[in-house]
N, C-alpha and C. Protein backbone atom coordinates (compact mmCIF):
# COMPACT_ATOMS: atom_id res chain seq x y z
N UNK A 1 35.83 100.91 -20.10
CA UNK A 1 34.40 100.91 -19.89
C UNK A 1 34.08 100.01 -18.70
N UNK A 2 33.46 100.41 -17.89
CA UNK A 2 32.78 100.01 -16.52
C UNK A 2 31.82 99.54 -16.57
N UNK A 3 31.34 98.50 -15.79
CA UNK A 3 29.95 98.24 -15.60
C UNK A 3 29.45 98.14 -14.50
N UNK A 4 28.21 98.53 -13.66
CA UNK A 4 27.81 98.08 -12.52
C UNK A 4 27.10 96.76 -12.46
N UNK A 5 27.30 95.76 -11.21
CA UNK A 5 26.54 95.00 -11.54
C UNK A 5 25.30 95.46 -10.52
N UNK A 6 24.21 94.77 -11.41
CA UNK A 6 22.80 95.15 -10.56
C UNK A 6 22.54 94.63 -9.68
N UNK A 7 22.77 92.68 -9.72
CA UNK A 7 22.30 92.18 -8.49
C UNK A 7 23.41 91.48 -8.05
N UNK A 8 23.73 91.03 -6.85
CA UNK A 8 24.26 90.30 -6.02
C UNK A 8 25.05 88.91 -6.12
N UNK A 9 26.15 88.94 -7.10
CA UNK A 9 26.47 87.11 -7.41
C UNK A 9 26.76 86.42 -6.44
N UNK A 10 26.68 85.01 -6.43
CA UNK A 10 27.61 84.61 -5.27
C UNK A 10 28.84 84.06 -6.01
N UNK A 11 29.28 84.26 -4.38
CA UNK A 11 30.88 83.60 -4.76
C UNK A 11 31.55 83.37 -3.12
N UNK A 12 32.52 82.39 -3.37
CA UNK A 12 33.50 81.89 -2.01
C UNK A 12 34.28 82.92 -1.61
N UNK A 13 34.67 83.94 -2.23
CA UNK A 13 35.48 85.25 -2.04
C UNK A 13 35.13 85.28 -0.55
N UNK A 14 36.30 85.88 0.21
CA UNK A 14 35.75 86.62 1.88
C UNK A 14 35.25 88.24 1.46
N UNK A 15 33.92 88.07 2.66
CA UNK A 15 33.44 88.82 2.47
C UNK A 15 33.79 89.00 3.94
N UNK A 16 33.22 90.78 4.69
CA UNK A 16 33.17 90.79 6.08
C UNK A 16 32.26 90.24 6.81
N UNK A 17 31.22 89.83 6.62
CA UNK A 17 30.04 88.89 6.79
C UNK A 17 30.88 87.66 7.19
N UNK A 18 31.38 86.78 5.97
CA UNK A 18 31.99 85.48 6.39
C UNK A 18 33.35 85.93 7.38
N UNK A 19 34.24 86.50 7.32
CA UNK A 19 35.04 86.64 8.04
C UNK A 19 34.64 86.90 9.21
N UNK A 20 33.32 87.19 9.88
CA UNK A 20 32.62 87.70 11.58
C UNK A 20 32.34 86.50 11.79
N UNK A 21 31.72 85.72 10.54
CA UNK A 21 31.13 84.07 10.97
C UNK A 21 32.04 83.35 11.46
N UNK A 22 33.02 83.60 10.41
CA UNK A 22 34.05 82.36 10.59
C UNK A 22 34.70 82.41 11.61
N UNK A 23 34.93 83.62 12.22
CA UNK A 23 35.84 84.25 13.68
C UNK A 23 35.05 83.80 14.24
N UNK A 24 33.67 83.89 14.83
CA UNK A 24 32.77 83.67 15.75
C UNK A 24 32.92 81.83 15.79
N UNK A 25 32.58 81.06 14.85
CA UNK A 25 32.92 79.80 14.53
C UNK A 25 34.14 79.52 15.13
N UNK A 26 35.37 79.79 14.96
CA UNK A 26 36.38 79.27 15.06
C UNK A 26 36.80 79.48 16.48
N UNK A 27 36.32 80.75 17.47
CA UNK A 27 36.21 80.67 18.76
C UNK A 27 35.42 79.82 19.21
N UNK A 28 34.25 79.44 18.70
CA UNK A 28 33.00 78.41 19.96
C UNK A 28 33.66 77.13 19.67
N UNK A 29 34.27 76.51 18.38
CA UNK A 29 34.59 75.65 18.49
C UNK A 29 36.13 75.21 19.26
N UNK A 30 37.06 76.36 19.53
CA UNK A 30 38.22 76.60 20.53
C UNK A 30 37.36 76.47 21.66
N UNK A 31 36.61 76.92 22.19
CA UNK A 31 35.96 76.95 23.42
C UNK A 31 35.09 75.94 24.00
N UNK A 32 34.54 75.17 23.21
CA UNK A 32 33.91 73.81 23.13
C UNK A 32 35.13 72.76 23.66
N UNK A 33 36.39 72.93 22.57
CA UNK A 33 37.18 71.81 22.61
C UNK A 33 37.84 72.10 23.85
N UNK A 34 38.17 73.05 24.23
CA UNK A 34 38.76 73.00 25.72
C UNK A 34 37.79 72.90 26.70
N UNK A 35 36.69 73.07 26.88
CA UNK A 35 34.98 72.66 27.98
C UNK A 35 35.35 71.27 28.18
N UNK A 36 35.40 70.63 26.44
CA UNK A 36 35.36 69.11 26.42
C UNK A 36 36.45 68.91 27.41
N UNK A 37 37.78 69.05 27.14
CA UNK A 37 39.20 68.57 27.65
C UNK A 37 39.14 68.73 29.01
N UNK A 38 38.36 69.77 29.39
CA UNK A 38 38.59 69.95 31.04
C UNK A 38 37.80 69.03 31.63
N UNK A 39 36.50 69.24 31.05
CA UNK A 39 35.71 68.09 31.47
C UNK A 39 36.02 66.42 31.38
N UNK A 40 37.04 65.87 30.73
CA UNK A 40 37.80 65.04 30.60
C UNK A 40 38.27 64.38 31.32
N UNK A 41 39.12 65.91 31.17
CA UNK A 41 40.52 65.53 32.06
C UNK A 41 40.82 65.97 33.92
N UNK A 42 39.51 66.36 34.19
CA UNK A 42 39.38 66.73 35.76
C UNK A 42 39.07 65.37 36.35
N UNK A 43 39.15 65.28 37.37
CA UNK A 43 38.62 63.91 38.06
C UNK A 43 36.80 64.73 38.93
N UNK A 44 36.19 63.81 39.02
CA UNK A 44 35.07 64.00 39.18
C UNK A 44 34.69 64.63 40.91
N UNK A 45 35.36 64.02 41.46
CA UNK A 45 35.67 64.47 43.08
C UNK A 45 36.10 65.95 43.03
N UNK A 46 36.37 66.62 41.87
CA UNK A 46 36.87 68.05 41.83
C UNK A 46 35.62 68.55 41.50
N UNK A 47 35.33 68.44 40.33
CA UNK A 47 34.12 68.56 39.77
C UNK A 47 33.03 68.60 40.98
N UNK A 48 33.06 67.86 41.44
CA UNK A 48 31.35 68.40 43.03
C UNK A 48 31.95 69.23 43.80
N UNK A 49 33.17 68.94 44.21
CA UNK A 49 33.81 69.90 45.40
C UNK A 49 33.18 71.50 44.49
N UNK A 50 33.64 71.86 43.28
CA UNK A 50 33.24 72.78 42.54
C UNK A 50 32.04 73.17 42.39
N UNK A 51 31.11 71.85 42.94
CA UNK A 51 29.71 72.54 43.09
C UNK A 51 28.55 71.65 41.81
N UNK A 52 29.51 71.42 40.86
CA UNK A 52 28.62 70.69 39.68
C UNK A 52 28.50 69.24 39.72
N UNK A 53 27.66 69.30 40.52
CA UNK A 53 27.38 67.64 40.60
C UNK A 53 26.41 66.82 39.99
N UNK A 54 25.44 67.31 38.21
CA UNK A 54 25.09 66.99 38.10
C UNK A 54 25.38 66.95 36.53
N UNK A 55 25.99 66.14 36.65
CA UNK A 55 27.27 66.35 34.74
C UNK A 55 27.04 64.90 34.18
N UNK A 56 27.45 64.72 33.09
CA UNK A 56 27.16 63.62 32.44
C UNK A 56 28.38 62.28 32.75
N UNK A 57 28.12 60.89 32.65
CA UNK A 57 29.05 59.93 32.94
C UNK A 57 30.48 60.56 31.86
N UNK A 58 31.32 59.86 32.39
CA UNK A 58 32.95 60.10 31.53
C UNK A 58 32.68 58.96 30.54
N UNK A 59 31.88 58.11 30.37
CA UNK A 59 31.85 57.21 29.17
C UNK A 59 31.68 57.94 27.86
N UNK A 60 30.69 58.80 27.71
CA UNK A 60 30.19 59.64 26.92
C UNK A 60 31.62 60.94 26.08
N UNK A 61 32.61 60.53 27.08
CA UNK A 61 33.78 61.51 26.57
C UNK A 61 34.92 60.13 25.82
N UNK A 62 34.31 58.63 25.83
CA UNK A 62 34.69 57.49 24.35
C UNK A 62 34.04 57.51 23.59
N UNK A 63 32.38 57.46 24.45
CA UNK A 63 31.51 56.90 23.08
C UNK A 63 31.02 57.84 21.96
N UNK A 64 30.45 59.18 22.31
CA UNK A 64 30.45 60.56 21.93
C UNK A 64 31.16 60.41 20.52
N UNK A 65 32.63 60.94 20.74
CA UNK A 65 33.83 60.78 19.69
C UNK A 65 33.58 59.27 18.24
N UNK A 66 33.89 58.27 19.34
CA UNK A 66 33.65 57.29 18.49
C UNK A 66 32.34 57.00 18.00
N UNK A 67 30.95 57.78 18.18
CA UNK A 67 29.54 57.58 17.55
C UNK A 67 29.78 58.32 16.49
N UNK A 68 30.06 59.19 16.59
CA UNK A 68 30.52 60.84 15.29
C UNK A 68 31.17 59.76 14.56
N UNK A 69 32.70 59.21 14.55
CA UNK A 69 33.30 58.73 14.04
C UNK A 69 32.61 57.86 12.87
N UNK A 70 32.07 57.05 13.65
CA UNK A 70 31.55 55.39 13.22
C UNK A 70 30.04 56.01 11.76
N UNK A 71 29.70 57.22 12.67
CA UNK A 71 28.80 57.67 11.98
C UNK A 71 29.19 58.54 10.64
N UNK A 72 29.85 58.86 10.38
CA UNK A 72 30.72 59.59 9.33
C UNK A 72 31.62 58.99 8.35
N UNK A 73 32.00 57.69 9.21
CA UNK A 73 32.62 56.28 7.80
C UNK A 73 31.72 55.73 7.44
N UNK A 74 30.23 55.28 7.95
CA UNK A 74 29.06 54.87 7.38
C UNK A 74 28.24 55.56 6.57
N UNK A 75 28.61 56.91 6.46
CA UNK A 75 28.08 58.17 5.45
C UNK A 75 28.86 58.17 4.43
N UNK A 76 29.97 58.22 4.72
CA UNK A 76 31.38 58.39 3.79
C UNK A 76 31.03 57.27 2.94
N UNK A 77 31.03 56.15 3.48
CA UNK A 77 31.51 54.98 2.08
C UNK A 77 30.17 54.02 1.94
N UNK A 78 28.97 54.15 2.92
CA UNK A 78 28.09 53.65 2.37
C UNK A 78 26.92 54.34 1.70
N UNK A 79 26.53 55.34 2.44
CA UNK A 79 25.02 55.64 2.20
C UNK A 79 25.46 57.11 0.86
N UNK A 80 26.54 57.78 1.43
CA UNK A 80 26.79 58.97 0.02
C UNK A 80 27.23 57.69 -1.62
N UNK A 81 27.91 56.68 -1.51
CA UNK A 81 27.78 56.10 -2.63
C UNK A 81 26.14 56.20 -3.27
N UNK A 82 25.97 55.41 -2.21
CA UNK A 82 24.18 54.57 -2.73
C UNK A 82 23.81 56.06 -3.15
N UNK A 83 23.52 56.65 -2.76
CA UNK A 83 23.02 58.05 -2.83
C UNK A 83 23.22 58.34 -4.49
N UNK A 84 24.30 58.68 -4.49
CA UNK A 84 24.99 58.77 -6.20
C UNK A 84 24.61 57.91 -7.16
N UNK A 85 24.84 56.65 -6.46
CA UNK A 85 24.08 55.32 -7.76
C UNK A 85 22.54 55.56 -8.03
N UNK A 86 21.41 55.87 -6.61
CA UNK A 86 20.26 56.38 -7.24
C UNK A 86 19.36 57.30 -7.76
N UNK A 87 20.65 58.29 -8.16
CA UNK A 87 20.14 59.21 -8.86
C UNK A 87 20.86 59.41 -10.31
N UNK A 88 21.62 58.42 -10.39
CA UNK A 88 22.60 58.24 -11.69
C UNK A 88 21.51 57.30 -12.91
N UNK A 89 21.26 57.88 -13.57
CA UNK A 89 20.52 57.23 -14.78
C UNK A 89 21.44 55.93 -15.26
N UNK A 90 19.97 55.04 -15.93
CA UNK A 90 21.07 53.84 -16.03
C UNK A 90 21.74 53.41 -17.55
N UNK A 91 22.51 52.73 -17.29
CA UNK A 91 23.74 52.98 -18.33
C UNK A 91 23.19 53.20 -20.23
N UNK A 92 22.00 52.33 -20.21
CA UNK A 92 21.06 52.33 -21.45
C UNK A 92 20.38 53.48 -21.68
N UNK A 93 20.09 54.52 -21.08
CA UNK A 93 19.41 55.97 -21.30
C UNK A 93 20.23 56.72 -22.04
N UNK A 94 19.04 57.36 -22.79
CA UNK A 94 19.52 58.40 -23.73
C UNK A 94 19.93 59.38 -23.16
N UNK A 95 19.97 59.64 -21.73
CA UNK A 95 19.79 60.68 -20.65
C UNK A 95 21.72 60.96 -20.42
N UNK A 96 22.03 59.98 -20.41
CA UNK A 96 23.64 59.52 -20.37
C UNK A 96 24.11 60.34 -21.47
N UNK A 97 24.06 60.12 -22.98
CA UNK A 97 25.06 60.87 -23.38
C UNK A 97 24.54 62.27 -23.83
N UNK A 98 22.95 62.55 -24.26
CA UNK A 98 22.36 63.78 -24.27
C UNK A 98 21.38 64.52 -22.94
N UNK A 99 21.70 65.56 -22.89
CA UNK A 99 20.93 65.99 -22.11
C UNK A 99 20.48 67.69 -22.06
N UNK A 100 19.55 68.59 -21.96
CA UNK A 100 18.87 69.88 -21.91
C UNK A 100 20.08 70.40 -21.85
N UNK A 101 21.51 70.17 -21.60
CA UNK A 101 22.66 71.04 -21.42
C UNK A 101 23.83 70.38 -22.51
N UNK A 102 23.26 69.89 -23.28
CA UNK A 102 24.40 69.28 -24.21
C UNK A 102 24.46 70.26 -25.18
N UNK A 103 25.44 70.44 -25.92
CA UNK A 103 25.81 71.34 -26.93
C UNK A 103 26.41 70.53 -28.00
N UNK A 104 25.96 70.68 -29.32
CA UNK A 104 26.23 70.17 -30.37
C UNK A 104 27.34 71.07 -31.37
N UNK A 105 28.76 70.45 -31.77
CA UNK A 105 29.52 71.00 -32.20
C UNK A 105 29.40 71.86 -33.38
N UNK A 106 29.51 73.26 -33.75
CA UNK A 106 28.53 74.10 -35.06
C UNK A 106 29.72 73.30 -36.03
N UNK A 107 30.77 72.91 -35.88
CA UNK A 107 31.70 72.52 -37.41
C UNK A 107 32.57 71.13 -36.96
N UNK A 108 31.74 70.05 -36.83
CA UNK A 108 32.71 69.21 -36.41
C UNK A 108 34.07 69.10 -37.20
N UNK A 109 34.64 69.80 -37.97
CA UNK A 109 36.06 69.74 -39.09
C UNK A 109 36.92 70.12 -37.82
N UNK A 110 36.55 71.17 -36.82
CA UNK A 110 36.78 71.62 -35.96
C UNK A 110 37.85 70.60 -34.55
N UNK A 111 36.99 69.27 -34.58
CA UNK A 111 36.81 68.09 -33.64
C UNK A 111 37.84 66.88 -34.11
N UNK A 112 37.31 66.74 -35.52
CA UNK A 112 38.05 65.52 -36.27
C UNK A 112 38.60 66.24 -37.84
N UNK A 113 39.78 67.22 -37.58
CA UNK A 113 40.07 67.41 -39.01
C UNK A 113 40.55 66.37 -39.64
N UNK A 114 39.95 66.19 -41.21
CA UNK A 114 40.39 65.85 -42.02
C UNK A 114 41.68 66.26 -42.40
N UNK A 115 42.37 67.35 -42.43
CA UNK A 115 43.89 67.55 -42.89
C UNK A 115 44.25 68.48 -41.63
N UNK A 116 45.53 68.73 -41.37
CA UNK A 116 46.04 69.03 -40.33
C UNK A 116 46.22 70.63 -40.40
N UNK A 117 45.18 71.49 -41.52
CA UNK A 117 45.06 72.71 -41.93
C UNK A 117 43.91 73.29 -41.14
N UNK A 118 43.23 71.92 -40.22
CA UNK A 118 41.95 72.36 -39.81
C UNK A 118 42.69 72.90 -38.60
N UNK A 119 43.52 72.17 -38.06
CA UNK A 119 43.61 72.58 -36.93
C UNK A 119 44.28 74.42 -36.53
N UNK A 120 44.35 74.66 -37.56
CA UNK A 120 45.22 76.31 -37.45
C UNK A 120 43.71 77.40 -37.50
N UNK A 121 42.80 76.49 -37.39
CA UNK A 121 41.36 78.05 -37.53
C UNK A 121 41.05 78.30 -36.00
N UNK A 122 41.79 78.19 -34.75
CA UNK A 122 41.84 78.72 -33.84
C UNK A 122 40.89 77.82 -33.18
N UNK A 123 40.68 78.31 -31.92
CA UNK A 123 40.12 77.50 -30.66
C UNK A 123 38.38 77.44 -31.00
N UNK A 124 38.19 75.99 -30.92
CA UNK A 124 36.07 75.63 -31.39
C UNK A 124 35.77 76.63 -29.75
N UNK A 125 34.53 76.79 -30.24
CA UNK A 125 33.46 77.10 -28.99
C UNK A 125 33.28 75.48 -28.06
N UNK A 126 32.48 75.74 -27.34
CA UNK A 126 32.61 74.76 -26.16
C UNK A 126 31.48 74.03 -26.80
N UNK A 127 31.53 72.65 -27.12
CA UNK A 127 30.96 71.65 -26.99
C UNK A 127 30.99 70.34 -26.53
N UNK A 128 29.92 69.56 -26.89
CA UNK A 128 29.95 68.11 -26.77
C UNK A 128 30.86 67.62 -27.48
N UNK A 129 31.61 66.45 -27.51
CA UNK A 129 32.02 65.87 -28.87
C UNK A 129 30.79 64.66 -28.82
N UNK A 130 31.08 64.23 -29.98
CA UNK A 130 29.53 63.20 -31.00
C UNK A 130 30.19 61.73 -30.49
N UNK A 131 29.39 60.79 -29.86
CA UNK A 131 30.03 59.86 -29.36
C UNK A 131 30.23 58.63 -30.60
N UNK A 132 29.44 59.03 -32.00
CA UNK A 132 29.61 57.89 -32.60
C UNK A 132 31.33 58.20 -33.47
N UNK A 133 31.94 59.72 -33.60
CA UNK A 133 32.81 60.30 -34.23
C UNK A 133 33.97 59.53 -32.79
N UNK A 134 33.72 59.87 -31.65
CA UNK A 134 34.61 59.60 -30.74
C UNK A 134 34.80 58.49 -30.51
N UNK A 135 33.85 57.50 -30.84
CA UNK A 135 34.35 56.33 -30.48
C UNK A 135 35.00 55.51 -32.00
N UNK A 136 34.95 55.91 -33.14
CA UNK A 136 35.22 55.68 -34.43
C UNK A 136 37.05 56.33 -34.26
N UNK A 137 37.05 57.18 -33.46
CA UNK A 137 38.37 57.47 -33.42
C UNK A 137 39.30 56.61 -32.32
N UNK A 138 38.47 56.34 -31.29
CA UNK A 138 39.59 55.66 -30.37
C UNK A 138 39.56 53.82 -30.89
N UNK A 139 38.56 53.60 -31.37
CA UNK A 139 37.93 52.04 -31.57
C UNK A 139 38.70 51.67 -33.18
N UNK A 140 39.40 52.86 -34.40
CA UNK A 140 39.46 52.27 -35.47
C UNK A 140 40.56 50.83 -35.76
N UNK A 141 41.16 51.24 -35.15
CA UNK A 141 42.11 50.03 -34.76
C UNK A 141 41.70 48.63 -34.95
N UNK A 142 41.10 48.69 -33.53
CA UNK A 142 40.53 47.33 -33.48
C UNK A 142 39.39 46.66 -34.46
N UNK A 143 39.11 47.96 -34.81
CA UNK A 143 37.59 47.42 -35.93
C UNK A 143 38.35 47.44 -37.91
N UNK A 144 39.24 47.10 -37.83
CA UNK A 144 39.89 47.04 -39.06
C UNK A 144 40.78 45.66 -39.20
C-alpha cells in the first residue's frame, strides 16, 4: 500500500535545486579565492601597467582575513555562549524539568520494574522518566 504525500516535507536530502546552488556556490567561491590570490600575489606596478589603478591597499589582503578571523572566535566562544545562557531558564524553574512537550510515562513498572519479569513486556513508548523515581534510583545508596 502506497501513499502520496500531499504537501512538501523538508529535508537535507539533495535535491536538483540544491545541487545548481551548491555548484553555483562552490564556483564563485573558487573564483573569489583565486581574484583574492592574484590580487595578492601580483605586485602593484603590474597591476596599473594593466590599467587598474584604482584597487584597494595590500594591507586589507592581512587585515580582511584576520578581522573575519578575530570576528568568528569572538562569536564562537563569547557572544553564542551568552546567547545560550539567556535564553536557558534558571536552574529553580519548573520550566527545567516539565515542559508543553514532556510526556508522562502510561506504566512506570515499565521504567523501574519491580521484578525482572517487567522487563520482558517489550519496548515502553517514548517518555519522560519522573525525576523524583530517577533520582531515588541513582541517590539510594548514599541516602541509606
Amino acid at each position: 500500500m502506497t501513499t502520496k504525500m500531499t504537501e512538501e516535507t523538508a529535508t537535507p536530502a539533495p535535491s536538483p535545486s540544491r545541487c545548481i546552488y551548491g555548484f553555483v556556490m562552490y564556483i564563485a567561491c573558487c573564483s573569489c579565492l583565486f581574484l583574492y590570490s592574484l590580487w595578492v600575489l601580483t605586485p602593484s606596478s603590474w597591476l596599473v601597467f594593466l590599467g587598474l589603478e584604482y584597487f584597494t591597499s595590500k594591507y586589507f589582503a592581512i587585515a580582511l582575513p584576520a578581522t573575519i578571523c578575530t570576528g568568528i572566535i569572538v562569536f564562537g566562544f563569547l557572544l553564542y555562549p551568552a546567547v545560550n545562557l539567556l535564553l536557558t531558564h534558571p536552574p529553580d524553574s519548573i520550566n527545567v524539568l516539565i515542559d508543553e512537550e514532556s510526556r508522562q510515562p502510561l506504566r512506570p513498572d515499565f521504567y523501574y520494574p519491580a521484578s525482572k519479569q517487567a522487563l520482558v513486556k517489550g519496548i515502553p513508548p517514548v517518555s519522560d522518566l519522573d525525576v523524583e523515581q530517577t533520582c531515588k534510583i541513582l541517590y539510594r545508596r548514599r541516602l541509606k
